[in-house]
C-alpha atoms as a PDB file:
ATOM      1  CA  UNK A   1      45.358 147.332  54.901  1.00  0.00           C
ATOM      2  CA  UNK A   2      46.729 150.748  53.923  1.00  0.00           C
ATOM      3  CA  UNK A   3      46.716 152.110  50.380  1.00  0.00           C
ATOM      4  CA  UNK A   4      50.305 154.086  49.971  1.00  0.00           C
ATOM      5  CA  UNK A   5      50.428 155.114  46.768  1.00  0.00           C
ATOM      6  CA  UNK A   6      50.445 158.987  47.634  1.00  0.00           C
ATOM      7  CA  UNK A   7      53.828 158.263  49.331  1.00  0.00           C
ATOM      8  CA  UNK A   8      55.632 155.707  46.742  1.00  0.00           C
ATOM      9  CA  UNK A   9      56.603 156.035  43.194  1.00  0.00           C
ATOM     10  CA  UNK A  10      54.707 153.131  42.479  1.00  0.00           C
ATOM     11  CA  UNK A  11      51.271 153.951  41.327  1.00  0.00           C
ATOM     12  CA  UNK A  12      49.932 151.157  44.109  1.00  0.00           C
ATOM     13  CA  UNK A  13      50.951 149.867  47.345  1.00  0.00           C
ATOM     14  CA  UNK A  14      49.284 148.024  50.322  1.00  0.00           C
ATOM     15  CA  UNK A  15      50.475 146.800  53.161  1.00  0.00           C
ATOM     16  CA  UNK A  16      49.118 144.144  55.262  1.00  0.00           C
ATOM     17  CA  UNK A  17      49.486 145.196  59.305  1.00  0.00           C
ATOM     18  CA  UNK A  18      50.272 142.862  62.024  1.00  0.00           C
ATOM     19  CA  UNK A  19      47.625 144.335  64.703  1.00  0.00           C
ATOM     20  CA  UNK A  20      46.047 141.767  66.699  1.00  0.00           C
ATOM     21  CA  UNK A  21      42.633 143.796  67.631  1.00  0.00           C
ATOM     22  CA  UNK A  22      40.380 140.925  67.827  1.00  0.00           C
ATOM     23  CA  UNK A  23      39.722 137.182  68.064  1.00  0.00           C
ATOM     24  CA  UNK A  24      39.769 136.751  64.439  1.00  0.00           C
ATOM     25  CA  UNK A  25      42.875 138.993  63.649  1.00  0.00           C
ATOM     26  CA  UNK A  26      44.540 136.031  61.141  1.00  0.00           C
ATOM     27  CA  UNK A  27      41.532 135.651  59.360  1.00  0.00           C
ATOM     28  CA  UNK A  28      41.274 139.545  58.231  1.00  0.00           C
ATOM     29  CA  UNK A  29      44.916 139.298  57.592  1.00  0.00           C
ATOM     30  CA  UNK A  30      44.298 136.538  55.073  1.00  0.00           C
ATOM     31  CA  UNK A  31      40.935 139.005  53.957  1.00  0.00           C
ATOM     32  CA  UNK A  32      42.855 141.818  53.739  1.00  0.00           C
ATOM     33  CA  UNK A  33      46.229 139.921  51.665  1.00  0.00           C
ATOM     34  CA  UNK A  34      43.132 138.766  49.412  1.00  0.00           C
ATOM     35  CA  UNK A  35      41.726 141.863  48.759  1.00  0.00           C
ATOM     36  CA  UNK A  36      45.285 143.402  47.845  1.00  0.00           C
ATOM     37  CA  UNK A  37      46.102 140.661  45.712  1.00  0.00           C
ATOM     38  CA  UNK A  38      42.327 141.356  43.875  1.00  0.00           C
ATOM     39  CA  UNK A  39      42.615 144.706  43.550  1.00  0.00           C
ATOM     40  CA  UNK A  40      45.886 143.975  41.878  1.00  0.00           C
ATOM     41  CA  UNK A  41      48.769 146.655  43.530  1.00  0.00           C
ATOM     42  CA  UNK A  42      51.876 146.548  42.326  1.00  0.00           C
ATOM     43  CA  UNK A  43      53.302 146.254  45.887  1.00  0.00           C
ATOM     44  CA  UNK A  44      51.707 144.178  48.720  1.00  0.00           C
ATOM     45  CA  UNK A  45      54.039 143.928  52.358  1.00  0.00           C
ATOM     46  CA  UNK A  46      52.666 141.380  54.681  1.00  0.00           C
ATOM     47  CA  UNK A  47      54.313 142.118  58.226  1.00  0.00           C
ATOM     48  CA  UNK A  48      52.071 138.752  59.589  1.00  0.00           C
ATOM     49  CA  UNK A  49      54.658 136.360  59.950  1.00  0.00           C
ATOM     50  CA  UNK A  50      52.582 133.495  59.354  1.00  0.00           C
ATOM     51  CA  UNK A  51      50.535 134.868  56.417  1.00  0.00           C
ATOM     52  CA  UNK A  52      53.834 136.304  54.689  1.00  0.00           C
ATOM     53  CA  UNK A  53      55.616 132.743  55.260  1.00  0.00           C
ATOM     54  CA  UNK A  54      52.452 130.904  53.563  1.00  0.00           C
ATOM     55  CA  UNK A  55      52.339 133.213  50.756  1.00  0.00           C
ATOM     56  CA  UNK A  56      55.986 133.255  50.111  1.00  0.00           C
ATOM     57  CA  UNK A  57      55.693 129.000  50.200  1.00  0.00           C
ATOM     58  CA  UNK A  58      52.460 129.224  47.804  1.00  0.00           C
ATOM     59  CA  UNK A  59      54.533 131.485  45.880  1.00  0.00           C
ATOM     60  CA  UNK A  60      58.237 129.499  45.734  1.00  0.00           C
ATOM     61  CA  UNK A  61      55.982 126.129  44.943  1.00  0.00           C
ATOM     62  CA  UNK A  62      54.299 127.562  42.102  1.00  0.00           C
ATOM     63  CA  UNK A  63      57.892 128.920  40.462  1.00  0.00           C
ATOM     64  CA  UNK A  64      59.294 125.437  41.387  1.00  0.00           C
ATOM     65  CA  UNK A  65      56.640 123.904  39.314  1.00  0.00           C
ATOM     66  CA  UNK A  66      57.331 126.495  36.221  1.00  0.00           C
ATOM     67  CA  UNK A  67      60.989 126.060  36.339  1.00  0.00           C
ATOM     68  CA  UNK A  68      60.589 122.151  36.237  1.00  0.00           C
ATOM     69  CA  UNK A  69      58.597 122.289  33.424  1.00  0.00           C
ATOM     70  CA  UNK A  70      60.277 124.532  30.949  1.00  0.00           C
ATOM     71  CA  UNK A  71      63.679 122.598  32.036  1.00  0.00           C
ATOM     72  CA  UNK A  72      62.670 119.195  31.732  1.00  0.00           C
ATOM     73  CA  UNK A  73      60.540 120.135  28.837  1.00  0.00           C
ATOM     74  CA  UNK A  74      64.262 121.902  26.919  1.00  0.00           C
ATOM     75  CA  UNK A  75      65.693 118.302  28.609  1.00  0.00           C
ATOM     76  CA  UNK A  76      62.689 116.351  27.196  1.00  0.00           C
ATOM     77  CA  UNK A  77      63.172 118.199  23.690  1.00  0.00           C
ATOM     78  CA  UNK A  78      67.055 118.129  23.142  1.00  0.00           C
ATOM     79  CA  UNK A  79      68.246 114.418  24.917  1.00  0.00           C
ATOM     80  CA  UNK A  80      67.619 112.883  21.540  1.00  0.00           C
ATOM     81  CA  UNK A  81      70.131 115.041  19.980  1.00  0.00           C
ATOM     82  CA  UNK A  82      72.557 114.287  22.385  1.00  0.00           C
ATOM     83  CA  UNK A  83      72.155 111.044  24.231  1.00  0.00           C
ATOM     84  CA  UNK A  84      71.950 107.166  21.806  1.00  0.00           C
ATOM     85  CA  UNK A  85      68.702 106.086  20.874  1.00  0.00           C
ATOM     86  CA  UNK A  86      68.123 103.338  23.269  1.00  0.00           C
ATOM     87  CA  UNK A  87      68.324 106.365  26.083  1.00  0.00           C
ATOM     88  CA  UNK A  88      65.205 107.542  24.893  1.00  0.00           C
ATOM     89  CA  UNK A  89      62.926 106.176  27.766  1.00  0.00           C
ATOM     90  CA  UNK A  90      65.223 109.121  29.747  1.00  0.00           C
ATOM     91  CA  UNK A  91      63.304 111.519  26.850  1.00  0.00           C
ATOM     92  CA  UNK A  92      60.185 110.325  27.753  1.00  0.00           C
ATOM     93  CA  UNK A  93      60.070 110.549  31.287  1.00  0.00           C
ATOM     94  CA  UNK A  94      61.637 113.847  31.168  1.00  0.00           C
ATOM     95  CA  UNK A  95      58.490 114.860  28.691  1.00  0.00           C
ATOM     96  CA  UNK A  96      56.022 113.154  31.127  1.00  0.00           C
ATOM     97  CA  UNK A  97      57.857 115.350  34.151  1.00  0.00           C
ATOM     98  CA  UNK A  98      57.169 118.727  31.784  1.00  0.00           C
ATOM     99  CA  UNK A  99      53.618 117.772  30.805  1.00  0.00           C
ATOM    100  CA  UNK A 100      52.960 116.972  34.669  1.00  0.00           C
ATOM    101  CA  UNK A 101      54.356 120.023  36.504  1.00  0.00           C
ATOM    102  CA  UNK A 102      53.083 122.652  33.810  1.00  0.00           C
ATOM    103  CA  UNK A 103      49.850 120.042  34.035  1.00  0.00           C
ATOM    104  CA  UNK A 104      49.793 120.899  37.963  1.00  0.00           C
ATOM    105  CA  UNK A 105      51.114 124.620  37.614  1.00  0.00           C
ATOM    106  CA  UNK A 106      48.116 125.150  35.299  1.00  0.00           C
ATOM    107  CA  UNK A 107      45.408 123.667  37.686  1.00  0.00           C
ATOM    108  CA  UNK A 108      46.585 125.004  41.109  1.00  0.00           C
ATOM    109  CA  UNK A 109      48.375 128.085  40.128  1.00  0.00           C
ATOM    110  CA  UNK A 110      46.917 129.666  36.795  1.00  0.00           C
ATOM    111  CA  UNK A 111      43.886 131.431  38.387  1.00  0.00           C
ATOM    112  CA  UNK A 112      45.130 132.311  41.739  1.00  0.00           C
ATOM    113  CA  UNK A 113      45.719 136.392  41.917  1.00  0.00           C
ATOM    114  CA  UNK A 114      49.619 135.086  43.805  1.00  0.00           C
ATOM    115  CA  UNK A 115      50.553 133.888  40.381  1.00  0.00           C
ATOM    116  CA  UNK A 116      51.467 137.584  39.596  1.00  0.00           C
ATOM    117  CA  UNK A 117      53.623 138.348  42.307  1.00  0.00           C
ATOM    118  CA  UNK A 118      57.200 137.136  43.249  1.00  0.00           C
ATOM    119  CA  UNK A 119      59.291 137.557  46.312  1.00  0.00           C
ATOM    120  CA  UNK A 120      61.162 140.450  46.095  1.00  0.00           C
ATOM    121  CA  UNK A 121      64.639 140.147  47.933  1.00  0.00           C
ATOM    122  CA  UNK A 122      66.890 142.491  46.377  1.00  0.00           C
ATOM    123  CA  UNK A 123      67.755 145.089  48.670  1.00  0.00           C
ATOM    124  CA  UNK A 124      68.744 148.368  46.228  1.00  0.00           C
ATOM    125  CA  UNK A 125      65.072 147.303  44.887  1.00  0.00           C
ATOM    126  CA  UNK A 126      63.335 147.140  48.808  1.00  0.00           C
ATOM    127  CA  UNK A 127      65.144 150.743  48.990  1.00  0.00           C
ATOM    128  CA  UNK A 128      63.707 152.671  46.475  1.00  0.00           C
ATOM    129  CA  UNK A 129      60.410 151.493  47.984  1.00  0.00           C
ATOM    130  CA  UNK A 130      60.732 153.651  50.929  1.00  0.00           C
ATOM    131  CA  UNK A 131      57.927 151.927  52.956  1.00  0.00           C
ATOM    132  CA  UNK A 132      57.210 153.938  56.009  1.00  0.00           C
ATOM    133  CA  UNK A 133      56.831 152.785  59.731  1.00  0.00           C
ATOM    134  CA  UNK A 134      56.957 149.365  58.958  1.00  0.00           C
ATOM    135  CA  UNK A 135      56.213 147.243  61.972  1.00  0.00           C
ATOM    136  CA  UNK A 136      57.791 143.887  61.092  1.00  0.00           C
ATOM    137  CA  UNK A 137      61.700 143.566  61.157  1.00  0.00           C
ATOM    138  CA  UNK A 138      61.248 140.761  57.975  1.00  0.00           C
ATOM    139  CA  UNK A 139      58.092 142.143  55.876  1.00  0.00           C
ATOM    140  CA  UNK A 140      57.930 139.586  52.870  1.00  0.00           C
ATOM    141  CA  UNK A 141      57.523 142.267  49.826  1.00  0.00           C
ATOM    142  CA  UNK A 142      55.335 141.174  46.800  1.00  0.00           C
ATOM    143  CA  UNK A 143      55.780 142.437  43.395  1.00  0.00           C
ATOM    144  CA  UNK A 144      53.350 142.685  40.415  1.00  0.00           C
ATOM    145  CA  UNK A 145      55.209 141.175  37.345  1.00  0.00           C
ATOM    146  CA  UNK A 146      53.665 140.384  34.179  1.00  0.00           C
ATOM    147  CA  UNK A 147      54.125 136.409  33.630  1.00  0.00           C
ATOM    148  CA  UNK A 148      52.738 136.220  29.970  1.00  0.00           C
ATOM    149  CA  UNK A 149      55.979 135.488  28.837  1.00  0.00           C
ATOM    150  CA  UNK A 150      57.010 132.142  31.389  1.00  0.00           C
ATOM    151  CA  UNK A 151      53.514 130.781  31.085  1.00  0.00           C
ATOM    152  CA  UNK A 152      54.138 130.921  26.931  1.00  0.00           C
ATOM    153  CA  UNK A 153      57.587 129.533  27.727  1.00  0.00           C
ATOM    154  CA  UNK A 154      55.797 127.089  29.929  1.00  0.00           C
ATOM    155  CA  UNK A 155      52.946 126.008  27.567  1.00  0.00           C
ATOM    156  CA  UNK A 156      55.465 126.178  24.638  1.00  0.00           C
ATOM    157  CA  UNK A 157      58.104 123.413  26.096  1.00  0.00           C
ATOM    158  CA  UNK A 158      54.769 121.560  27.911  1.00  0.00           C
ATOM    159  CA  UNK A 159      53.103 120.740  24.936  1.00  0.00           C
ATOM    160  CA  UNK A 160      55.971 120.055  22.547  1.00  0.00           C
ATOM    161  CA  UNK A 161      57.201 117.519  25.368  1.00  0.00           C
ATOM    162  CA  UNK A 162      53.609 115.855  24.939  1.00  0.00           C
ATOM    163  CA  UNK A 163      53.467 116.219  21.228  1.00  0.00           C
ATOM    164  CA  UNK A 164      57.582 114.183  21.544  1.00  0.00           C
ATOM    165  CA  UNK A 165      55.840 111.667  24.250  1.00  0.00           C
ATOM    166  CA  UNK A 166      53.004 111.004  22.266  1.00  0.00           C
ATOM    167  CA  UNK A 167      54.965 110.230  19.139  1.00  0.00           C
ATOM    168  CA  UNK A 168      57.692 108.259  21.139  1.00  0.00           C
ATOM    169  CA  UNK A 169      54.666 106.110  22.818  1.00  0.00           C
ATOM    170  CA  UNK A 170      53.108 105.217  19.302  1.00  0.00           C
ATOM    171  CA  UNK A 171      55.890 104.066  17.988  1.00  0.00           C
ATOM    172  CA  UNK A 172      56.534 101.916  20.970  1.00  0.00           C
ATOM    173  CA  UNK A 173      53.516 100.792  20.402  1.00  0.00           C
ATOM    174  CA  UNK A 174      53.578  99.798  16.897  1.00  0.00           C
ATOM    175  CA  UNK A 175      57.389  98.165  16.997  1.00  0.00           C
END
């Protein structure tokens, strides 16, 4: 791992080499993406193919599970306005989705350090990096973003989805 931030604007960069000195080169890949995911840079480049195509996996899985929650949470939240009353089980299950995913998201994904990084793919952005002698023609790039905001969103729609479910359930219940 190589700390660049003398030659980057951003104030931290690391970058993950592919060299293959030893027996045990993937596992001090995976030490040394762990370490620059701990130590919190705002740039990580992982030229290991295999490491880089986990991470960006981990990574697209954990924003799959965000985005399904805040959208079938809105879905969960404003079908009654739109759809008849006896299309509320569609409500309901669209809640139970929300609670589920953000449910998931929150047990798998909160406290992992690759929560605060996304994929970056936009090339004007990978420009301005200016990453020197990179080894790997496909690097996957890793930003620091601050996801206060989404989990809020997240939490926000999750739990007024189970507040709706909950009251939907009890008066199944009672009827």
């Amino acid at each position: 791992m190589e700390d660049l931030s003398e030659l980057n604007d951003s104030p931290s960069c690391a970058i993950i080499r592919e060299i293959y000195d030893s027996e045990n080169s993937h596992e001090q890949f995976e030490l040394d993406l762990e370490n620059a995911l701990e130590a919190r840079y705002d740039v990580i480049v992982i030229e290991p193919a295999s490491i880089g195509d986990e991470t960006s996996r981990w990574i697209t899985v954990g924003n799959c599970l965000h985005k399904t929650a805040v959208i079938a949470g809105i879905g969960c939240l404003f079908s009654p306005l739109f759809l008849p009353t006896s299309w509320k089980v569609l409500s309901f299950s669209s809640g139970a989705v929300s609670v589920t995913s953000a449910s998931i998201y929150g047990l798998s994904w909160q406290f992992d350090p690759c929560c605060k990084y996304q994929l970056e793919r936009d090339s004007l952005k990978l420009a301005k990096l200016a990453l020197p002698n990179l080894t790997s023609s496909s690097p996957v790039i890793l930003v620091r973003k601050d996801d206060s905001y989404r989990k809020k969103l997240q939490n926000f729609f999750a739990i007024a989805s189970a507040c709706y479910c909950a009251l939907t359930l009890y008066k199944w219940l009672r009827a």
